[in-house]
Protein backbone atom coordinates (compact mmCIF):
# COMPACT_ATOMS: atom_id res chain seq x y z
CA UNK A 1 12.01 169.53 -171.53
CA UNK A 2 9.51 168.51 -173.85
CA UNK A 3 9.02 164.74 -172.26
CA UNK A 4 8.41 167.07 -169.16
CA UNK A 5 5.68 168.92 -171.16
CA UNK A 6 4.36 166.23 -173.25
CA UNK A 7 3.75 164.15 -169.70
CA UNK A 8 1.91 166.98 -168.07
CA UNK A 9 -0.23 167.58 -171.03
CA UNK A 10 -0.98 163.77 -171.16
CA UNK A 11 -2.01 164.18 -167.53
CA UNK A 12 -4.26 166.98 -167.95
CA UNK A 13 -5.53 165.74 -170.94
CA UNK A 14 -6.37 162.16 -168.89
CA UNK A 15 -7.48 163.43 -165.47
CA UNK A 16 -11.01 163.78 -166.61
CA UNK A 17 -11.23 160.41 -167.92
CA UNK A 18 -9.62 158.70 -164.69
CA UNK A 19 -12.01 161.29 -162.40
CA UNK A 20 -15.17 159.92 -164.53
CA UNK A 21 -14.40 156.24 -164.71
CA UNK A 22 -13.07 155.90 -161.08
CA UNK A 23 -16.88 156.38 -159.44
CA UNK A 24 -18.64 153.88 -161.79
CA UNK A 25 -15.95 151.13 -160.90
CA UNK A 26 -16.18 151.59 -157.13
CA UNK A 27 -20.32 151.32 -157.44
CA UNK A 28 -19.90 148.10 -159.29
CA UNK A 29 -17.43 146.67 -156.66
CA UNK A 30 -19.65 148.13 -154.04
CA UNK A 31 -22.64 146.37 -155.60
CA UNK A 32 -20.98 143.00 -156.15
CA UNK A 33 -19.55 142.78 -152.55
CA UNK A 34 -23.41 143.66 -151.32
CA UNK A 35 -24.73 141.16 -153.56
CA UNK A 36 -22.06 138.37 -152.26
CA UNK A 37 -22.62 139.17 -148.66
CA UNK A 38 -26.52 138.68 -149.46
CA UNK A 39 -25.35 135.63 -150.65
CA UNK A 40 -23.57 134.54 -147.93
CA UNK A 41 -26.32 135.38 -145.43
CA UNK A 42 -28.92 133.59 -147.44
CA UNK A 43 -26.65 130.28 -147.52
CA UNK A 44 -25.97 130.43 -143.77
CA UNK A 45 -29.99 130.88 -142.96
CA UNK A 46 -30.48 128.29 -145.24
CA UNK A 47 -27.62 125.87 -143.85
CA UNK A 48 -28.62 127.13 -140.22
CA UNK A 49 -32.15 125.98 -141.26
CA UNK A 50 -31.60 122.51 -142.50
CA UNK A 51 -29.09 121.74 -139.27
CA UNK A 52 -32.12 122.34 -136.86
CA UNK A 53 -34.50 121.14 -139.05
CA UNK A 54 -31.98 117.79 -138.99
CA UNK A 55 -30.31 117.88 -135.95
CA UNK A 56 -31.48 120.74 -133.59
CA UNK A 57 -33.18 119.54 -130.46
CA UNK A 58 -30.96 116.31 -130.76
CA UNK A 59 -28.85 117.03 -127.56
CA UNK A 60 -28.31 119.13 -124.74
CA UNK A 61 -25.54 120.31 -122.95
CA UNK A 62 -24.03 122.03 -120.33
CA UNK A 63 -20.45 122.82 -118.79
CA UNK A 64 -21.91 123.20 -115.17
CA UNK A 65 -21.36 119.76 -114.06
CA UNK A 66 -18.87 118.32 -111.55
CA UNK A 67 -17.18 114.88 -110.42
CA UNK A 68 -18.89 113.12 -107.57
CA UNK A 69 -18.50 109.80 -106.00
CA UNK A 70 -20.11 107.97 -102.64
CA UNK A 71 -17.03 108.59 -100.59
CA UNK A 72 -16.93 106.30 -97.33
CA UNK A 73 -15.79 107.90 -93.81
CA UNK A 74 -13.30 105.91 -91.73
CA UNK A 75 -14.82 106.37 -88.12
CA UNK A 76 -13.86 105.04 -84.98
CA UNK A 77 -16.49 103.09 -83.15
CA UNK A 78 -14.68 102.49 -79.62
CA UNK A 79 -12.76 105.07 -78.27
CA UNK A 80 -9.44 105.16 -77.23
CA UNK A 81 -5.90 106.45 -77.97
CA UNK A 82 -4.34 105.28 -81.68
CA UNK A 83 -1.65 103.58 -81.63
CA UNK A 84 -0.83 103.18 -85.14
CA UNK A 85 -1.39 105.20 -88.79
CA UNK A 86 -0.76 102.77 -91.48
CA UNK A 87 -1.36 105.01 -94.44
CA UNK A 88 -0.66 108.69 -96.07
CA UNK A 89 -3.08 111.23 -97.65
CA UNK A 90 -3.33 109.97 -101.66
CA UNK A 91 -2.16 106.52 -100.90
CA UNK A 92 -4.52 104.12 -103.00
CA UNK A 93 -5.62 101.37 -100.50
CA UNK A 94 -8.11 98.13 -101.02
CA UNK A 95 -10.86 96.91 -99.06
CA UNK A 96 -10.59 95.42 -95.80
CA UNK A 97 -6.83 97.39 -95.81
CA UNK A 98 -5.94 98.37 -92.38
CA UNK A 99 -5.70 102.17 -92.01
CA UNK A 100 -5.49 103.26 -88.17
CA UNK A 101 -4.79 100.69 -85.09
CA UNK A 102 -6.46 101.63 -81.40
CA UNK A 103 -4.47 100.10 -78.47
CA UNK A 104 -5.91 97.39 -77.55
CA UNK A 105 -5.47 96.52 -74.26
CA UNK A 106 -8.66 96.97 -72.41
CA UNK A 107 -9.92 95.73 -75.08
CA UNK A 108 -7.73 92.16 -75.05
CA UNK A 109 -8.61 91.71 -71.25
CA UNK A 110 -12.34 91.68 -71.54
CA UNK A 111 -12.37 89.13 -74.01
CA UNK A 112 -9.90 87.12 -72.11
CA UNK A 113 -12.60 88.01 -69.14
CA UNK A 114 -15.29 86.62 -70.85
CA UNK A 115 -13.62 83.72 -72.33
CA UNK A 116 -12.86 82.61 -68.25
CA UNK A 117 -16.88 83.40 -68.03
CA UNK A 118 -17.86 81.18 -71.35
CA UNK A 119 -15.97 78.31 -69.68
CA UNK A 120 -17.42 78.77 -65.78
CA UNK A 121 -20.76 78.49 -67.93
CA UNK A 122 -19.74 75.25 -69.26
CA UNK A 123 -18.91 73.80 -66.24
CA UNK A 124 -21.97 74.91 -64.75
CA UNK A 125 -24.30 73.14 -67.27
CA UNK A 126 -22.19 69.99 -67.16
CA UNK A 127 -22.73 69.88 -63.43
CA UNK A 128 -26.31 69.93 -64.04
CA UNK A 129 -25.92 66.87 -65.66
CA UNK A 130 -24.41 65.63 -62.50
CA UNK A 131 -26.35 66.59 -60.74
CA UNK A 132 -29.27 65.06 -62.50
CA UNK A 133 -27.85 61.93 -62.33
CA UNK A 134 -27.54 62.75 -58.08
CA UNK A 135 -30.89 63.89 -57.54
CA UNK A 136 -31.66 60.02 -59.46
CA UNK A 137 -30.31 58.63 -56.70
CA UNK A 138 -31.21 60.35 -53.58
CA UNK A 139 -35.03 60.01 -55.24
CA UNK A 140 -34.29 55.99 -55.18
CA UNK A 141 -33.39 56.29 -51.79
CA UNK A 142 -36.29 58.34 -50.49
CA UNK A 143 -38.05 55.49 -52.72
CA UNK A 144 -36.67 52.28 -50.57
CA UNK A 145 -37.11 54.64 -47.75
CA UNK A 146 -40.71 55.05 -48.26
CA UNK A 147 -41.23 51.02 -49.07
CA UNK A 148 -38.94 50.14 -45.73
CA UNK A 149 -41.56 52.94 -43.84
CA UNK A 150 -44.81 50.68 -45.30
CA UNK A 151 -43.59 47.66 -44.41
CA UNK A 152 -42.75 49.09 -40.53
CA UNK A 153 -46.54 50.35 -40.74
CA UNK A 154 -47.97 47.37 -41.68
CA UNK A 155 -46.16 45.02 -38.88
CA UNK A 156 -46.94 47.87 -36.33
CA UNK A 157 -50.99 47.50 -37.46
CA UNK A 158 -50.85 43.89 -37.11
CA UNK A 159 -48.90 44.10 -33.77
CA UNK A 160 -51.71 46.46 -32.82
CA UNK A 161 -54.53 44.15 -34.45
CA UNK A 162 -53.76 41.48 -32.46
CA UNK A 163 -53.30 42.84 -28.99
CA UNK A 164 -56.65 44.67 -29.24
CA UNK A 165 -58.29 41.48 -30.34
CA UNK A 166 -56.29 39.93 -27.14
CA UNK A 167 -57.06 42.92 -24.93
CA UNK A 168 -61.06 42.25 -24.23
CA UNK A 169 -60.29 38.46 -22.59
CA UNK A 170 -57.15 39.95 -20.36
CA UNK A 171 -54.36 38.22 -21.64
CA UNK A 172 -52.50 41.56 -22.85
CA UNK A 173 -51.75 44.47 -20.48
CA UNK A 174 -52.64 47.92 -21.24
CA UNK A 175 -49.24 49.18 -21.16
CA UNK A 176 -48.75 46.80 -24.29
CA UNK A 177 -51.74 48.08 -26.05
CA UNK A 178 -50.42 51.36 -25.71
CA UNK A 179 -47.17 50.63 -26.97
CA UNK A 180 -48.78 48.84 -29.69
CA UNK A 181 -50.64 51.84 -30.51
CA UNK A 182 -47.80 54.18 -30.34
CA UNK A 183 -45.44 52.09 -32.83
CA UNK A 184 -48.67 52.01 -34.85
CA UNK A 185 -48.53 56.04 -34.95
CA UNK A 186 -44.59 55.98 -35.04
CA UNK A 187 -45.02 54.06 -38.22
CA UNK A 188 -47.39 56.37 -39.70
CA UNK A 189 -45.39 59.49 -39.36
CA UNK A 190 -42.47 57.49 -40.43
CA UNK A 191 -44.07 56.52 -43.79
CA UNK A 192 -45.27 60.61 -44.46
CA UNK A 193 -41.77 61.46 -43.64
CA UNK A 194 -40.05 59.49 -46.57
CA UNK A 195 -43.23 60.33 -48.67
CA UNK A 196 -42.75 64.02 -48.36
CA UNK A 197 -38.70 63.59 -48.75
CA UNK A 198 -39.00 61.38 -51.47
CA UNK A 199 -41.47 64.62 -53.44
CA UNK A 200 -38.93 67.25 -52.12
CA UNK A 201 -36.10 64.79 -54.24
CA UNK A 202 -38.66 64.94 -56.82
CA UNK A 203 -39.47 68.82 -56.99
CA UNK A 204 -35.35 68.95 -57.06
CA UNK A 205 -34.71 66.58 -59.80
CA UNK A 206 -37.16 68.37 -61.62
CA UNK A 207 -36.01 72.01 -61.26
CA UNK A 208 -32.48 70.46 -62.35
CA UNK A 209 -33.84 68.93 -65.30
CA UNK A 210 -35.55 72.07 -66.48
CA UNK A 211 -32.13 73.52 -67.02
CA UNK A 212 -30.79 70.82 -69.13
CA UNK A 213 -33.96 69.41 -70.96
CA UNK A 214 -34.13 69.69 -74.53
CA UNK A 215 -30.84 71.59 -75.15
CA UNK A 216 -27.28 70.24 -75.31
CA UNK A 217 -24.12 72.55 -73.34
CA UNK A 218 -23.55 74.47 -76.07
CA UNK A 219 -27.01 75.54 -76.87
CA UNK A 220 -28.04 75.87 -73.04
CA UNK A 221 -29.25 79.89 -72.54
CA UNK A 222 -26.29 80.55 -70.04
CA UNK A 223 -23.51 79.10 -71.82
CA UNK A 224 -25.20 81.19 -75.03
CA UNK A 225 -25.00 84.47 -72.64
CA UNK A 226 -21.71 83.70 -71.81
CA UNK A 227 -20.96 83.07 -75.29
CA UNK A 228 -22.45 86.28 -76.63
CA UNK A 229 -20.31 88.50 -74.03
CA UNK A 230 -17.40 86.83 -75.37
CA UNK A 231 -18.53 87.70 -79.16
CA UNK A 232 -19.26 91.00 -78.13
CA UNK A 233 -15.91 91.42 -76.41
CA UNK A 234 -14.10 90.27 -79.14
CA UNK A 235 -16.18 92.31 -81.28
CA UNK A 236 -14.62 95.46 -79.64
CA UNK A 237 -10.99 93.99 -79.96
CA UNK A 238 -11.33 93.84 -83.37
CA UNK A 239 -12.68 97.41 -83.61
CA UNK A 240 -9.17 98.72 -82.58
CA UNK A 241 -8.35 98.25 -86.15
CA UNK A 242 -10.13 100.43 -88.75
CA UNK A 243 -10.28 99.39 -92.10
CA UNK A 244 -11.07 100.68 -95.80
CA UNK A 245 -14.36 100.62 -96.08
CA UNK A 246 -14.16 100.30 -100.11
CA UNK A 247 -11.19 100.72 -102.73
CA UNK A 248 -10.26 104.19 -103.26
CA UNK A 249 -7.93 107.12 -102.66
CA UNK A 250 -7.09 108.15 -98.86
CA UNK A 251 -8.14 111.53 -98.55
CA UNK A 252 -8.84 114.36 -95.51
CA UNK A 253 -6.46 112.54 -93.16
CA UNK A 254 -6.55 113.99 -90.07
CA UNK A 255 -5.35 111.57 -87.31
CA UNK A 256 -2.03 110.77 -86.09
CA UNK A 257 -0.23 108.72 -83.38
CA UNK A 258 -1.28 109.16 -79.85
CA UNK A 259 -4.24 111.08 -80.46
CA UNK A 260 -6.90 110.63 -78.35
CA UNK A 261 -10.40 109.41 -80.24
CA UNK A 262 -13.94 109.54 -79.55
CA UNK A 263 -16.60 107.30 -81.01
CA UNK A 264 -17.85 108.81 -84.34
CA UNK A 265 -14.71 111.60 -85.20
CA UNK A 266 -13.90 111.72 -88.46
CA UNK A 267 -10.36 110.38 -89.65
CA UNK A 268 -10.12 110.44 -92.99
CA UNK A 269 -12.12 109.74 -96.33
CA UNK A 270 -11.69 107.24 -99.07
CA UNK A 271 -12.80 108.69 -102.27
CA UNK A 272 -13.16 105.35 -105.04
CA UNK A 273 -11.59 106.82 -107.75
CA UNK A 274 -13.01 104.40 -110.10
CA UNK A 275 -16.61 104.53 -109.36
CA UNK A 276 -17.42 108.11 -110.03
CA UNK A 277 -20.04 110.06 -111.26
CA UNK A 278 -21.20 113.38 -112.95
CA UNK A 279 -23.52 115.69 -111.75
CA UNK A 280 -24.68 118.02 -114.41
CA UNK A 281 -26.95 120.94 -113.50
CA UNK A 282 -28.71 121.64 -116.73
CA UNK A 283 -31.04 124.58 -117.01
CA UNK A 284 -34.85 124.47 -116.46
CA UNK A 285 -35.92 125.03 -120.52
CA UNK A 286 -33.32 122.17 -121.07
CA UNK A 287 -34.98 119.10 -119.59
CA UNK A 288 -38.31 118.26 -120.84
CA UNK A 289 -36.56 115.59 -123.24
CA UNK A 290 -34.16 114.16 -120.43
CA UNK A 291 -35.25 110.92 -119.08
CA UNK A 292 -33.45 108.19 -117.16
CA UNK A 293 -31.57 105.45 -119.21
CA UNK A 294 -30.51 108.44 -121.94
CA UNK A 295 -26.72 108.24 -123.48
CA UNK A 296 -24.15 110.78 -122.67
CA UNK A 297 -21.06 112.27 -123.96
CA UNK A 298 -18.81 113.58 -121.21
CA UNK A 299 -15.27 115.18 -121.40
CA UNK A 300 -13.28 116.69 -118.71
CA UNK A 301 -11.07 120.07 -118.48
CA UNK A 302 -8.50 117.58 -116.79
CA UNK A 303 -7.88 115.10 -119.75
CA UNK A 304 -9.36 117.96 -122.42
CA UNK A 305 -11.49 117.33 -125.44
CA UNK A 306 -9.29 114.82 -127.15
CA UNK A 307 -10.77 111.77 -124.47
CA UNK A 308 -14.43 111.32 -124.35
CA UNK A 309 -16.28 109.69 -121.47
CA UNK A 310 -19.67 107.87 -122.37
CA UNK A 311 -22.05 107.31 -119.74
CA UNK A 312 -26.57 107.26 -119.00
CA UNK A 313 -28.32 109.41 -117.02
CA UNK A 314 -29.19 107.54 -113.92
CA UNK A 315 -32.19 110.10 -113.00
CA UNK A 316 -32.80 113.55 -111.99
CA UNK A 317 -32.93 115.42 -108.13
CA UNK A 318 -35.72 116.06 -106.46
CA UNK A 319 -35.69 119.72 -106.73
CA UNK A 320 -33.11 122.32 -107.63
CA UNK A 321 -29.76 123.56 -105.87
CA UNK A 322 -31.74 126.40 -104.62
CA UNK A 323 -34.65 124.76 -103.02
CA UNK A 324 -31.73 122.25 -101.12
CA UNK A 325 -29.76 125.56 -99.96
CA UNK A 326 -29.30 126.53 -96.57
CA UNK A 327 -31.37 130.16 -96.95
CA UNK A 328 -34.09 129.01 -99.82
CA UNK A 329 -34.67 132.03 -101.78
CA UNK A 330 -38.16 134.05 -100.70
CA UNK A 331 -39.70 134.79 -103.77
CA UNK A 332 -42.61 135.94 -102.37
CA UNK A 333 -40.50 139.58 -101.47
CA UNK A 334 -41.41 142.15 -103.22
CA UNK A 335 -38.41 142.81 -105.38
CA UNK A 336 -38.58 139.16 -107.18
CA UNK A 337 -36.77 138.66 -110.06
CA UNK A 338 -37.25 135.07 -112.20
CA UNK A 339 -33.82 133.76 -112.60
CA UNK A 340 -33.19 130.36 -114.20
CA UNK A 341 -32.83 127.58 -112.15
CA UNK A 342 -30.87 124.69 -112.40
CA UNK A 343 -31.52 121.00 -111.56
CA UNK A 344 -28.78 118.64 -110.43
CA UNK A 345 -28.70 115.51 -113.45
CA UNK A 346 -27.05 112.37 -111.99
CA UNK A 347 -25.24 110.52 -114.94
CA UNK A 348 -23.31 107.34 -114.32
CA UNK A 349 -19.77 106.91 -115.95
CA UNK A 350 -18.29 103.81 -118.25
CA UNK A 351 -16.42 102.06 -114.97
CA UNK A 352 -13.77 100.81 -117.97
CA UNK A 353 -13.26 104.11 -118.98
CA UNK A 354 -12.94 106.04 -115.57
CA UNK A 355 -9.85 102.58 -114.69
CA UNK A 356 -8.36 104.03 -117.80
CA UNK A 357 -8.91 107.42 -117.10
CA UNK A 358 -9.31 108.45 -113.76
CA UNK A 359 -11.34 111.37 -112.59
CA UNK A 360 -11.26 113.11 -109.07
CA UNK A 361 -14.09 114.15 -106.82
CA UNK A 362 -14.79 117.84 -107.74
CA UNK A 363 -13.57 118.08 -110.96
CA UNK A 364 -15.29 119.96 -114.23
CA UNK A 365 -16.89 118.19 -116.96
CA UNK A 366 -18.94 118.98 -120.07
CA UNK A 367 -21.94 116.99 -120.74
CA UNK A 368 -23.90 116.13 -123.16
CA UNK A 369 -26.98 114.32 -123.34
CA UNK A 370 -28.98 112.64 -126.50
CA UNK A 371 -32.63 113.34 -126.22
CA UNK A 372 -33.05 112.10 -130.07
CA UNK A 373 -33.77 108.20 -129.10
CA UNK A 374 -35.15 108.19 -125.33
CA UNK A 375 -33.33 105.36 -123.70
């Protein structure tokens, strides 16, 4: 009973004490926490300060950027039916790899075709040469001919010399002069014959030779036609087989066996895996540093923040996403409103780091660029 007592009397006795110190400690805390945020604020301006003083302006950055690479189209260039698929979608293939196989068979008979057509060519120049050699001897013979025709004239003028000079005393007939006179003109027409077939052998030998002067078989301009139908013939033959047009990734496959082609459709892409790049689509206020040649740090959501991809800016579009889009903004409406616009930045990647990492067309990447050091 009296513990009971003496503790309530202590109580009353110390609740004024407790109720006056208790305000006068909470101020003080109050004041020192006020006083340490202050502090704290100061010291972050201050460190805030001195990083952009040192190292603000340094980079720039963006997460809109995106995985690009010049894919190559497999397109058929004859038509026809296909005949064979030789790969699946997300097979890796090589250069010069076969991918899709036309039939052939039209194909395979006009270059046999023309190959019967190169060698009726050949023949037909050799037998100029033969014919050369011919036309050298019929123009020999229109040669003796002419000489055997001069010699005829020349006895038929003396024949007919001497029986005029006989004619004025009597002692030849005028039936003989006449006959004299008509071998005489015999003779003559004789001789103009074999001249004018020995120049019709010589316009012939001539025409001939034209075809075969200055050229050998092979380089004669009909065996060269018949040559180049044959290359362009076999030409189409081996267009029945399409090939990878670069290493990469097959991708958008969309042909299959026994479909019917036309000259230009689409089969399938190859996307080269390892010769990527990044398109980053920094903002307007962000690129009056950027310049060509400038370092960059890349990583991608696929592979996360732990790899880093290192790479320069290769140069920057000719105008921005918008002004490329289908329906260009009109910002000459009345209800315009300035928005930010973005300009595509084309950066090229480390090709030793994309082997060890590869990246796929599409894909999101941060970048950053160093605009401390220019190139």
């Amino acid at each position: 009973m009296s513990n009971t007592a003496t503790f309530a009397k202590t109580g009353v006795e110390a609740g004024p004490g407790v109720q006056t110190a208790g305000p006068a400690a909470a101020r003080s805390r109050r004041r020192r926490l006020l006083i340490l945020l202050a502090v704290l604020v100061v010291l972050g301006a201050v460190l805030y300060g001195a990083y952009a003083l040192l190292f603000g302006g340094r980079t720039v950055s963006t997460d809109n950027a995106y995985v690009g690479a010049d894919v190559g189209q497999v397109t058929p260039l004859i038509a026809g039916p296909v005949a064979k698929v030789l790969v699946r979608e997300t097979e890796q293939v090589k250069a010069g790899q076969p991918l899709v196989v036309l039939d052939d068979a039209d194909a395979r008979i006009a270059v046999e075709q023309a190959q019967a057509a190169l060698g009726q060519a050949i023949r037909k120049v050799q037998g100029y040469g033969a014919s050369d050699t011919a036309l050298a001897g019929q123009l020999a013979a229109r040669d003796a001919d002419i000489a055997r025709a001069k010699a005829d004239l020349e006895r038929a003028r003396t024949d007919l010399d001497r029986r005029q000079a006989l004619s004025s005393s009597g002692a030849v007939s005028g039936d003989e002069l006449t006959n004299a006179k008509n071998r005489y003109a015999e003779a003559q027409a004789a001789l103009a014959q074999a001249q004018a077939s020995r120049a019709a052998a010589a316009g012939q030998r001539e025409a001939n030779r034209v075809l075969i002067a200055g050229v050998s078989t092979d380089q004669n301009p009909e065996v060269a036609a018949a040559r180049a139908r044959l290359d362009a013939a076999q030409l189409m033959l081996d267009r029945t087989v399409l090939k990878a047009p670069m290493d990469g990734i097959v991708s958008k496959k969309q042909v299959e066996v026994g479909q019917q082609v036309a000259v230009g459709a689409p089969l399938m892409a190859i996307v080269p895996a390892n010769e990527a790049y990044v398109d980053a689509n920094f903002k307007e206020v962000q690129l009056k540093k950027v310049r060509p040649g400038q370092p960059v740090t890349l990583t991608s959501d696929l592979y996360g923040s732990g790899v880093k991809f290192h790479g320069r800016v290769r140069g920057l579009s000719g105008g921005t996403g918008s002004a490329f889009s289908l329906i260009p903004a009109q910002n000459a409406s009345g209800n315009w409103i300035k928005v930010v616009q973005r300009l595509p930045v084309r950066i090229d990647l480390d090709p030793k780091e994309l082997a060890q990492h590869p990246l796929r067309v599409g894909l999101s990447m941060k970048a950053e660029v160093d605009v401390s050091g220019g190139k």
